[in-house]
Protein backbone atom coordinates (compact mmCIF):
# COMPACT_ATOMS: atom_id res chain seq x y z
CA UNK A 1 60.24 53.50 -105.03
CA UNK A 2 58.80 57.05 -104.43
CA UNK A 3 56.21 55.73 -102.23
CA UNK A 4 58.81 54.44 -100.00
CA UNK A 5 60.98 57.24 -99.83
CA UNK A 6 58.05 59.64 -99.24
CA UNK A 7 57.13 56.83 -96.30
CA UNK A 8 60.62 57.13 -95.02
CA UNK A 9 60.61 61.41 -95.47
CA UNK A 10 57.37 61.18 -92.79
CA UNK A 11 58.55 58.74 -90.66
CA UNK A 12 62.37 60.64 -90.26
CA UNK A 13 61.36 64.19 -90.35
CA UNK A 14 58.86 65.24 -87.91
CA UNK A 15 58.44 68.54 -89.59
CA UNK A 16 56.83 66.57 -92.99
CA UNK A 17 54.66 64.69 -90.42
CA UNK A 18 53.16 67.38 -89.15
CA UNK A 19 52.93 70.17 -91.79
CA UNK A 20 50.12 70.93 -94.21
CA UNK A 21 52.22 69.78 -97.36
CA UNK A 22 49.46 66.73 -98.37
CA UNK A 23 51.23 63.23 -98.68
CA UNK A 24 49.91 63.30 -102.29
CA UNK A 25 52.26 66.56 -102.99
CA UNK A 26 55.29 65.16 -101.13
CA UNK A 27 54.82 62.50 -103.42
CA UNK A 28 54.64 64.40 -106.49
CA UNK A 29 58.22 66.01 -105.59
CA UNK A 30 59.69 62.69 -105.02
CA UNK A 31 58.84 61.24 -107.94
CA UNK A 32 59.85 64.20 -109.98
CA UNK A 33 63.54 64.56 -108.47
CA UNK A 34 63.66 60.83 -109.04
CA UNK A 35 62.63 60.82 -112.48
CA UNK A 36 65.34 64.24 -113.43
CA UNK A 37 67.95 62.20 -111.43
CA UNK A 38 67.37 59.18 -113.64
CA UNK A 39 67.05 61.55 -116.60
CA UNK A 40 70.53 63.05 -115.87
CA UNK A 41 72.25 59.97 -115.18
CA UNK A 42 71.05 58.26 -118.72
CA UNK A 43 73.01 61.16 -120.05
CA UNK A 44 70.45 63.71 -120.73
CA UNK A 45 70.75 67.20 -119.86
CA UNK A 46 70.11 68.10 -116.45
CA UNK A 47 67.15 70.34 -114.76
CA UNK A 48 67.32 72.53 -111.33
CA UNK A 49 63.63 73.26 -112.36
CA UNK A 50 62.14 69.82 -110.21
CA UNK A 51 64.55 70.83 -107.11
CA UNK A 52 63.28 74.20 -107.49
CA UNK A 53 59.46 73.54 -107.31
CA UNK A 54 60.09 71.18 -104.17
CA UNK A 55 61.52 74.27 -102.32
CA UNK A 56 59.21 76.17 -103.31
CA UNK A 57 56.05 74.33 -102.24
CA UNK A 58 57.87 73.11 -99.17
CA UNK A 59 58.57 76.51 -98.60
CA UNK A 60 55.58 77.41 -98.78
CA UNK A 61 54.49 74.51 -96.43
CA UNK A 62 56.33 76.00 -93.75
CA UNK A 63 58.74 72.97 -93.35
CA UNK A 64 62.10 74.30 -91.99
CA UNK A 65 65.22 74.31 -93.96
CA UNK A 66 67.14 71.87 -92.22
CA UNK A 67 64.29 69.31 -92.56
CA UNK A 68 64.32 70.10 -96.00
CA UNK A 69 67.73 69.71 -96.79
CA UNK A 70 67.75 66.48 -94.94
CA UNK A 71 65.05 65.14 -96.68
């Protein structure tokens, strides 16, 4: 599943295509939202910490915020 959304991320947001955030990374965020949104909707307590990290490192990867918030 993250693999797939990480392919689609690339393939609709030129800003992840061409930016120096590794596919490997991008991959690591996915799967981290994913698993907190699965967490949170088994009933366990929420986390802003995974969404947090993900702006940070895309941040720091220079990808804009509207790609961001899009992805």
């Amino acid at each position: 599943m993250s693999a797939r959304i990480v392919d689609q991320i690339v393939e609709q947001e030129h800003a992840y295509a061409t930016s120096p955030l590794a596919a490997d990374a991008l991959g690591e965020i996915v799967r981290e939202n994913v698993e907190a949104l699965r967490h949170e909707l088994g009933g366990g307590r929420g986390s802003l910490e995974p969404a947090r990290r993900a702006g940070r490192m895309k941040a720091e990867a220079g990808i804009p915020v509207a790609s961001l918030l899009h992805a």
